[in-house]
C-alpha atoms as a PDB file:
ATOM      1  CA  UNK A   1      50.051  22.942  12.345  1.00  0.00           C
ATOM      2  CA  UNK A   2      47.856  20.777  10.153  1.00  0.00           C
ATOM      3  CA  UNK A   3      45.109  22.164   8.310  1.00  0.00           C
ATOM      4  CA  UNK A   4      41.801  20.711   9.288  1.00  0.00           C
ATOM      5  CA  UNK A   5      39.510  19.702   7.057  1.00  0.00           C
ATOM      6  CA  UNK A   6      35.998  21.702   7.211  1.00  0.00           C
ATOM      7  CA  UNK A   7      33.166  19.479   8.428  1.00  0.00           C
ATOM      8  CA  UNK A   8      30.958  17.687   5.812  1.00  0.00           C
ATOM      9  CA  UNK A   9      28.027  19.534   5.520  1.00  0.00           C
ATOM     10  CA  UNK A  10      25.239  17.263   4.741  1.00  0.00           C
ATOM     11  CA  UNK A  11      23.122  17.452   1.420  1.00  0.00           C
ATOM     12  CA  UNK A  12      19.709  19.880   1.692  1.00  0.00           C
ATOM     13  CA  UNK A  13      18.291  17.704  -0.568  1.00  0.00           C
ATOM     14  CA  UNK A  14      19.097  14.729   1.371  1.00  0.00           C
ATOM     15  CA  UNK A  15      16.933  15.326   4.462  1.00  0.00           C
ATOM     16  CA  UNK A  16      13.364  15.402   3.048  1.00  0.00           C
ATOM     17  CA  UNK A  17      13.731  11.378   2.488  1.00  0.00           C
ATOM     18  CA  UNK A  18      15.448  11.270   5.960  1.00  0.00           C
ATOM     19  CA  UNK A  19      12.354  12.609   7.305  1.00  0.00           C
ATOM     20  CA  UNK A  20       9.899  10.549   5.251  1.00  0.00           C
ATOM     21  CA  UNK A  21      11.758   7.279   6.087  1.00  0.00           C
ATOM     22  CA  UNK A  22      11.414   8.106   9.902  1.00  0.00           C
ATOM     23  CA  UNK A  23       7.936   9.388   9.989  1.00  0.00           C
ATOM     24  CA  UNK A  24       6.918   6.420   8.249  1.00  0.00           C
ATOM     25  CA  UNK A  25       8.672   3.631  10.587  1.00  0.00           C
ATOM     26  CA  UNK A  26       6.845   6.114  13.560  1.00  0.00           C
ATOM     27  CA  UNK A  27       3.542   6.197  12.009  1.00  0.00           C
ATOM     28  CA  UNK A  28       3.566   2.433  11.828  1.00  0.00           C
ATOM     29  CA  UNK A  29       4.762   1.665  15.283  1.00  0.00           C
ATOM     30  CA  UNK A  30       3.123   4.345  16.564  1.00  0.00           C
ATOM     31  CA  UNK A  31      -0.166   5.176  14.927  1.00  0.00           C
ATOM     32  CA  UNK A  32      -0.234   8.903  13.874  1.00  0.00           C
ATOM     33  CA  UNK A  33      -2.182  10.306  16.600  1.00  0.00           C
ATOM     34  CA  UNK A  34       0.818   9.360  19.173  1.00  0.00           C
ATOM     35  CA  UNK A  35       3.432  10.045  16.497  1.00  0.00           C
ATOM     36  CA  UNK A  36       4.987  13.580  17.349  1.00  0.00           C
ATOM     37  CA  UNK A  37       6.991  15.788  14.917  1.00  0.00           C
ATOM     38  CA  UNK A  38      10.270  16.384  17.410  1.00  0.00           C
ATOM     39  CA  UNK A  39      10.293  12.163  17.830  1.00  0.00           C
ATOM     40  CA  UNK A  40      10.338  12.677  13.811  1.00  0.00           C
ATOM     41  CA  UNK A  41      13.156  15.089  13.461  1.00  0.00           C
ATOM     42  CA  UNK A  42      15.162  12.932  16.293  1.00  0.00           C
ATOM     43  CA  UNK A  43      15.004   9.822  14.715  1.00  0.00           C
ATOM     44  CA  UNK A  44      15.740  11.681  10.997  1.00  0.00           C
ATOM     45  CA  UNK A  45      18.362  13.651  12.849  1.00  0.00           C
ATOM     46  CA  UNK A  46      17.793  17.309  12.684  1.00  0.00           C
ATOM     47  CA  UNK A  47      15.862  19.301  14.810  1.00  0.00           C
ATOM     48  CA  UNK A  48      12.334  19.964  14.438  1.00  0.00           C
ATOM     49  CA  UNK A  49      12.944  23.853  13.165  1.00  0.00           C
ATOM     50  CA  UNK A  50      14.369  21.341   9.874  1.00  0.00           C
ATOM     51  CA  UNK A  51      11.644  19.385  10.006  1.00  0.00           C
ATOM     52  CA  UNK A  52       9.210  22.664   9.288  1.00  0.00           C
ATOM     53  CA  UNK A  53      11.189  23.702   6.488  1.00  0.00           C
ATOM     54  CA  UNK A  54       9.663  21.015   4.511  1.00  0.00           C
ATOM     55  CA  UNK A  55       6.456  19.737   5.897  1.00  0.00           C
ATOM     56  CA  UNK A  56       3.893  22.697   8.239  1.00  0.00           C
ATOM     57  CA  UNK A  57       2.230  20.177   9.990  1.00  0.00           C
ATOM     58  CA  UNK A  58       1.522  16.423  10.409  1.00  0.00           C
ATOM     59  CA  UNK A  59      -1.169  16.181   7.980  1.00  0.00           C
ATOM     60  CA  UNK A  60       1.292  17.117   5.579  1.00  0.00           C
ATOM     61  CA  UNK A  61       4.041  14.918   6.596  1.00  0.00           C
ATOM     62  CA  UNK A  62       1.864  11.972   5.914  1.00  0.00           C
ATOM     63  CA  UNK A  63       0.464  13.208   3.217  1.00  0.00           C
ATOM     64  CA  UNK A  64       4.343  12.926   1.902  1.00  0.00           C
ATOM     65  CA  UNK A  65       4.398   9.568   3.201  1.00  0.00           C
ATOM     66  CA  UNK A  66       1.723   8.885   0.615  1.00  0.00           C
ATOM     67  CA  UNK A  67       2.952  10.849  -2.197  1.00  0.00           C
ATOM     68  CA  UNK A  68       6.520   9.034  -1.916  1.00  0.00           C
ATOM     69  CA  UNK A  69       5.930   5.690  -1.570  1.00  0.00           C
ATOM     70  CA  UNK A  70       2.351   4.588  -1.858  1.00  0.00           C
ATOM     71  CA  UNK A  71       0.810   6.489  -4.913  1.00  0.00           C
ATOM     72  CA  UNK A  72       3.850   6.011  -7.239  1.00  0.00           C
ATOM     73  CA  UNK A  73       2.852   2.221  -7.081  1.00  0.00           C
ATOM     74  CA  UNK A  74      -0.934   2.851  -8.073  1.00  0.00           C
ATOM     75  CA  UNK A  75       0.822   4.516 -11.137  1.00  0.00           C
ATOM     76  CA  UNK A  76       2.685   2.022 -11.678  1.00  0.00           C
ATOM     77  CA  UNK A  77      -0.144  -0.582 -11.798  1.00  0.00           C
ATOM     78  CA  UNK A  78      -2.093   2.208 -13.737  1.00  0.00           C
ATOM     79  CA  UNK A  79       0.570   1.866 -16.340  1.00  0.00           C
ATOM     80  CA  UNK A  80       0.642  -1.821 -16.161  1.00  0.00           C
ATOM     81  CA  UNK A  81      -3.002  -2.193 -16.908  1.00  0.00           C
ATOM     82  CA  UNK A  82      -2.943   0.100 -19.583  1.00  0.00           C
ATOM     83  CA  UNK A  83      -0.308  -1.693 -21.314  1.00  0.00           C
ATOM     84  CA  UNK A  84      -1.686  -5.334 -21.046  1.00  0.00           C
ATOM     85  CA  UNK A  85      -2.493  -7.444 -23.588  1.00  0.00           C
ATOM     86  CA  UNK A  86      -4.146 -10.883 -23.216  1.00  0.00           C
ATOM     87  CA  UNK A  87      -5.867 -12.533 -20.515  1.00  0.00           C
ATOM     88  CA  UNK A  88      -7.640 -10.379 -17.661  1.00  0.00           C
ATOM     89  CA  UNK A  89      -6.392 -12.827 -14.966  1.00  0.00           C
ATOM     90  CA  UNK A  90      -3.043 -12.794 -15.833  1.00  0.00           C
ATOM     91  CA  UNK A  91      -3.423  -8.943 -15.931  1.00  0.00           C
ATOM     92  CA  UNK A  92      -5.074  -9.441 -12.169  1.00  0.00           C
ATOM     93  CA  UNK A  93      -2.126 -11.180 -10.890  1.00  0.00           C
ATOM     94  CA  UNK A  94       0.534  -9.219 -11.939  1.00  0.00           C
ATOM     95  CA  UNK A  95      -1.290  -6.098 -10.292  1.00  0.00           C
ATOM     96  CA  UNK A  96      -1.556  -7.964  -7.175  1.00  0.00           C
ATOM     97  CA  UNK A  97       2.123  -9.480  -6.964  1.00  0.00           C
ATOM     98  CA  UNK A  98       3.544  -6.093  -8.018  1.00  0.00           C
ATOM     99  CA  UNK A  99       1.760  -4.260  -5.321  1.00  0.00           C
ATOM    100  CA  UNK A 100       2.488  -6.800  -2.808  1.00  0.00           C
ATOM    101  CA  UNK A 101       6.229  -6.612  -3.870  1.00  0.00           C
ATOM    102  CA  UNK A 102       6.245  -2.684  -3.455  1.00  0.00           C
ATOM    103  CA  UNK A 103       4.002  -2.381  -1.022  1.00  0.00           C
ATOM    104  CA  UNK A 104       3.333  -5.764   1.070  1.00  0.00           C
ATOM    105  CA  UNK A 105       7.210  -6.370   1.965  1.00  0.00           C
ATOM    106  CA  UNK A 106       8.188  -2.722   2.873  1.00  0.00           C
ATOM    107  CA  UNK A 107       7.678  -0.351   6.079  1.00  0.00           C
ATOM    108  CA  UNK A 108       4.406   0.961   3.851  1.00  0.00           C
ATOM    109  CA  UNK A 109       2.674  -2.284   4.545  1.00  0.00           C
ATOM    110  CA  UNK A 110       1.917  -0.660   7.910  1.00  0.00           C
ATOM    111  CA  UNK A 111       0.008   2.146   6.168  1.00  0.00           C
ATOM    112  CA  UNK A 112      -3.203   0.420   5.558  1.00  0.00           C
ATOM    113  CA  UNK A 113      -3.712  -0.651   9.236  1.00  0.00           C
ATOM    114  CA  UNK A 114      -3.044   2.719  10.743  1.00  0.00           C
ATOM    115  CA  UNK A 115      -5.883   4.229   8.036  1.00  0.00           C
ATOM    116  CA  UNK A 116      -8.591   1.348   9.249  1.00  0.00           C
ATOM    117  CA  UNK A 117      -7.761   2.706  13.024  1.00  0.00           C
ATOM    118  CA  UNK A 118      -7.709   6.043  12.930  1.00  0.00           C
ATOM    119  CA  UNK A 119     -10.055   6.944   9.721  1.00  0.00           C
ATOM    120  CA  UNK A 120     -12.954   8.472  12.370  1.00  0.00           C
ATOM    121  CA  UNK A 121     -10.556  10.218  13.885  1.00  0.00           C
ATOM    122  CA  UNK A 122      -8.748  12.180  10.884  1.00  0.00           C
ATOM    123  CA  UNK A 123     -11.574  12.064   8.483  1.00  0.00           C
ATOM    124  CA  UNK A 124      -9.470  14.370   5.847  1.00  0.00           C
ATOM    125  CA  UNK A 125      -6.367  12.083   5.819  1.00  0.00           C
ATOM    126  CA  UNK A 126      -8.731   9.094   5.594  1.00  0.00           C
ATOM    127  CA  UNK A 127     -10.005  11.015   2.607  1.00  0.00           C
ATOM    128  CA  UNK A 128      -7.082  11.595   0.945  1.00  0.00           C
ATOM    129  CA  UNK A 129      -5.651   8.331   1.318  1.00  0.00           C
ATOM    130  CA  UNK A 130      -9.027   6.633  -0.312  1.00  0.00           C
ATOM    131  CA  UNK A 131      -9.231   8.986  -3.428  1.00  0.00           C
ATOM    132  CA  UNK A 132      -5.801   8.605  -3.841  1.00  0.00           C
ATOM    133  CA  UNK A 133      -4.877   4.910  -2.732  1.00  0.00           C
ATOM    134  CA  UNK A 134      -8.239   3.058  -2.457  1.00  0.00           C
ATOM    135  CA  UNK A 135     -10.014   4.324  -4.823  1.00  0.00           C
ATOM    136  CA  UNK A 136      -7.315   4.212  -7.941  1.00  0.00           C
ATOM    137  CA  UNK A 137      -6.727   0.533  -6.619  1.00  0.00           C
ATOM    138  CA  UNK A 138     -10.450  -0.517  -6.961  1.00  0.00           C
ATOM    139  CA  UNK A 139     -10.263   1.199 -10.053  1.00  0.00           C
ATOM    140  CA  UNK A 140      -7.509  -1.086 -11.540  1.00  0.00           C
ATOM    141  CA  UNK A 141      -9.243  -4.577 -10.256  1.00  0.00           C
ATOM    142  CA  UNK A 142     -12.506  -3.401 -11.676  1.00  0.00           C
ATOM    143  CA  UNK A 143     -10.922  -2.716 -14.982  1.00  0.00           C
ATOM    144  CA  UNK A 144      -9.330  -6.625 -14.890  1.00  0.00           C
ATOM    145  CA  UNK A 145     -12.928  -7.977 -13.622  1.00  0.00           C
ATOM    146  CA  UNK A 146     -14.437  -6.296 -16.487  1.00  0.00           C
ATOM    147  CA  UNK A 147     -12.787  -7.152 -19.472  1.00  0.00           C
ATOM    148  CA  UNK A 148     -12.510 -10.424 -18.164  1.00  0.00           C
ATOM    149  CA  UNK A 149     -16.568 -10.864 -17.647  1.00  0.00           C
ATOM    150  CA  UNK A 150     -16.878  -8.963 -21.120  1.00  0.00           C
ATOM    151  CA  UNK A 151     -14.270 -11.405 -23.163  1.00  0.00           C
ATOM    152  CA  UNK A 152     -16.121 -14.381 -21.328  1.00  0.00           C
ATOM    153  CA  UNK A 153     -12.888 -15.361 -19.286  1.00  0.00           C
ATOM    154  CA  UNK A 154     -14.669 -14.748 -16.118  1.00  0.00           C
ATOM    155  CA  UNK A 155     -18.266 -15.657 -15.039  1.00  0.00           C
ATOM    156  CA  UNK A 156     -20.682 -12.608 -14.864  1.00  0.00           C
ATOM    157  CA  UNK A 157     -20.742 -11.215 -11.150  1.00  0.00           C
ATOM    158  CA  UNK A 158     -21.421  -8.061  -9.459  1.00  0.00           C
ATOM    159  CA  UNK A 159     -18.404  -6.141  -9.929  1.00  0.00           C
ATOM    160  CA  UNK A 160     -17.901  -3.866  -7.035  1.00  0.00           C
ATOM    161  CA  UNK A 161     -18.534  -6.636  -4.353  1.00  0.00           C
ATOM    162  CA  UNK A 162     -16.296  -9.145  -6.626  1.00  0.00           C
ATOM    163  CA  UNK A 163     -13.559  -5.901  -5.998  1.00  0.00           C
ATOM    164  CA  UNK A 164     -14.274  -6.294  -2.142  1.00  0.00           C
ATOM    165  CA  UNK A 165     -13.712 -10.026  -2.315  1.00  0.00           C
ATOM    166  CA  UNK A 166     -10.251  -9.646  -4.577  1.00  0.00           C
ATOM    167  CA  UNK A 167      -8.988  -7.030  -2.053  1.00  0.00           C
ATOM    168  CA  UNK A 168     -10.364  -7.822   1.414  1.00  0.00           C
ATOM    169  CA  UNK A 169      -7.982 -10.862   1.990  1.00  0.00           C
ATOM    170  CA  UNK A 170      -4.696  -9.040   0.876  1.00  0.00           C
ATOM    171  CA  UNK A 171      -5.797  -5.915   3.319  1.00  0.00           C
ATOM    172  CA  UNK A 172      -6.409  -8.682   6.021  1.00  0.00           C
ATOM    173  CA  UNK A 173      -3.380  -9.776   5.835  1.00  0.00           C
ATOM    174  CA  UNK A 174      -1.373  -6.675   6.211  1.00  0.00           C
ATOM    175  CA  UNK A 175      -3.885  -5.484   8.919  1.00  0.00           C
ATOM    176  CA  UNK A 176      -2.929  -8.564  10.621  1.00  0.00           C
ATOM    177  CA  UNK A 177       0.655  -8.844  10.434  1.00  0.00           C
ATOM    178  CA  UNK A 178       0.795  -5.561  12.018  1.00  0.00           C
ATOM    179  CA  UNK A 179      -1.794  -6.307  15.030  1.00  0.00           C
ATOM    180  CA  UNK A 180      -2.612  -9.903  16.496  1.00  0.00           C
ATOM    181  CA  UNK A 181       0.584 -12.009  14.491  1.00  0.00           C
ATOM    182  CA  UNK A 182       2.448 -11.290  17.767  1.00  0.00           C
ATOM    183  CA  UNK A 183       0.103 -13.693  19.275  1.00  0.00           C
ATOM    184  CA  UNK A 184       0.176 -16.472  17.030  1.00  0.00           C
ATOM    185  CA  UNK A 185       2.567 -19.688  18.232  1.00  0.00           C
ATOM    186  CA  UNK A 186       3.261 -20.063  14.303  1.00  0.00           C
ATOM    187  CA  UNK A 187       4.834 -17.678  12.437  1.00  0.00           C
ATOM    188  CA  UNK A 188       2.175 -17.542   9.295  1.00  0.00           C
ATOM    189  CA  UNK A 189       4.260 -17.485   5.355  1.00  0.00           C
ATOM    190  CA  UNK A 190       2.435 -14.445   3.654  1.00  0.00           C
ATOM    191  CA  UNK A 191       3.673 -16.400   0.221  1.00  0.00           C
ATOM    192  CA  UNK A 192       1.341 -18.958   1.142  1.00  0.00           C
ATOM    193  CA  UNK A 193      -1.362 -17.473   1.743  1.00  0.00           C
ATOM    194  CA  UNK A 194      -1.242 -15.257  -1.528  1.00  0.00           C
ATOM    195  CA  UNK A 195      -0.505 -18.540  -3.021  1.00  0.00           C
ATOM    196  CA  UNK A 196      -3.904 -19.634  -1.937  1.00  0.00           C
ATOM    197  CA  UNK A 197      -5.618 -16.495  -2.286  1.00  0.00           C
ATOM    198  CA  UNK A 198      -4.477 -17.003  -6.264  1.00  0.00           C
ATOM    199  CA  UNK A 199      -5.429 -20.248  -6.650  1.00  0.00           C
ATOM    200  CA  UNK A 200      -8.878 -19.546  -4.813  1.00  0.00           C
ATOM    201  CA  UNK A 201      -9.441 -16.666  -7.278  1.00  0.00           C
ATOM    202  CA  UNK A 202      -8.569 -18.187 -10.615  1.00  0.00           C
ATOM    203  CA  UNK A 203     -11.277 -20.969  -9.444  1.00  0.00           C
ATOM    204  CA  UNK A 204     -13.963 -18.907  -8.315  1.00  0.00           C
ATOM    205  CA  UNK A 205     -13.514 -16.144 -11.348  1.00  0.00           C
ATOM    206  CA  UNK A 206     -13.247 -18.544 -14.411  1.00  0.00           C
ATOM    207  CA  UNK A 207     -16.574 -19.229 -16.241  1.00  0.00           C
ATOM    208  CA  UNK A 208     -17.641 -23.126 -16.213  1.00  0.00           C
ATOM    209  CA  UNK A 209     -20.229 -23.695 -19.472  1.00  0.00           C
ATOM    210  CA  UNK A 210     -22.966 -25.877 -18.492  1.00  0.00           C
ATOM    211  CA  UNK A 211     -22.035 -28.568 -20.881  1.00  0.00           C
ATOM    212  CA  UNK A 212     -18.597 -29.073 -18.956  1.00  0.00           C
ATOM    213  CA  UNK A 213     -20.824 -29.868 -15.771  1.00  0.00           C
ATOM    214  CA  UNK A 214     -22.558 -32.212 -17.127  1.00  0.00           C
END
């Protein structure tokens, strides 16, 4: 008789991202208030005994979510902005195109829609996610705004509501995307509109002397 082969087994290590991956597509479809931890482990693949072996509770599963994918980014940028040299706006677009290429075009994209929903309603997640995602973010644009103001590049403005103004249009249109785009005729081009966003920026931030508006 032929000897049969033992089964695979699969790697330990393996399933933590397995469950990350699903909990994050659920959390954006879903919201996390409807999200459940057995429709997590079923879509992952392991039962939800697994599933507690690495996360005790919801919070802490999307707290994970966080941690894996969102927060390495900020770090990223972090880095970024401590290694620039030259001018502040070309320092303000890379930090915007790199977080809209890790962050804008993936699953996480979903993230900051959920967090505008449900903030009232999980006031500690909603904290967690601005002192670790929102505020580090605002963080990095101020720093651009202000050496730009200080070197002269940019016209003097109020910083923190020039930070709104940066962000609120790129968090539009993720918040969008995931909410009323299924009722648009047109399918809107996100490279567009960051396109315009840009272009609208580098216009509005760039100090004019007086004696070239004459």
């Amino acid at each position: 008789m032929p000897v049969l082969s033992p089964p695979r087994k699969r790697r330990k290590e393996a399933r933590p991202s397995e469950l990350l991956k699903a909990a994050l597509d659920l959390f954006v479809e879903k919201g996390f208030a409807s999200t459940r931890l057995e429709d997590v482990a079923a879509r992952a693949g392991v039962s939800k005994g697994t599933l507690y072996l690495y996360f005790e509770n919801k919070d802490a599963l999307f707290k994970a979510v966080i941690q894996e994918g969102i927060i390495p980014v900020i770090a990223e940028n972090e880095a970024i902005a401590a290694r620039h040299t030259g001018c502040s706006f070309d320092l303000l677009e890379r930090l915007l195109e790199n977080w809209w290429s890790k962050i804008g075009q993936t699953a996480y994209a979903g993230i900051p829609k959920l967090i505008v929903a449900e903030a009232r309603n999980f006031p500690e997640l909603a904290s967690f996610y601005y002192e670790n995602v929102i505020s580090r973010g605002r963080a990095l644009v101020g720093t651009a705004l202000r050496c730009g103001m200080a070197s002269g590049e940019f016209r003097s403005m109020d910083v923190e509501t020039t930070i709104d103004v940066v962000i609120a249009p790129i968090l539009m249109l993720l918040i969008w995307r995931f909410s009323m785009a299924c009722c648009q005729n047109v399918e809107s081009d996100p490279q567009c509109y960051l396109r315009i966003h840009v272009d609208l920026l580098r216009q509005g931030l760039r100090r004019i002397d007086r004696e070239s508006r004459v």
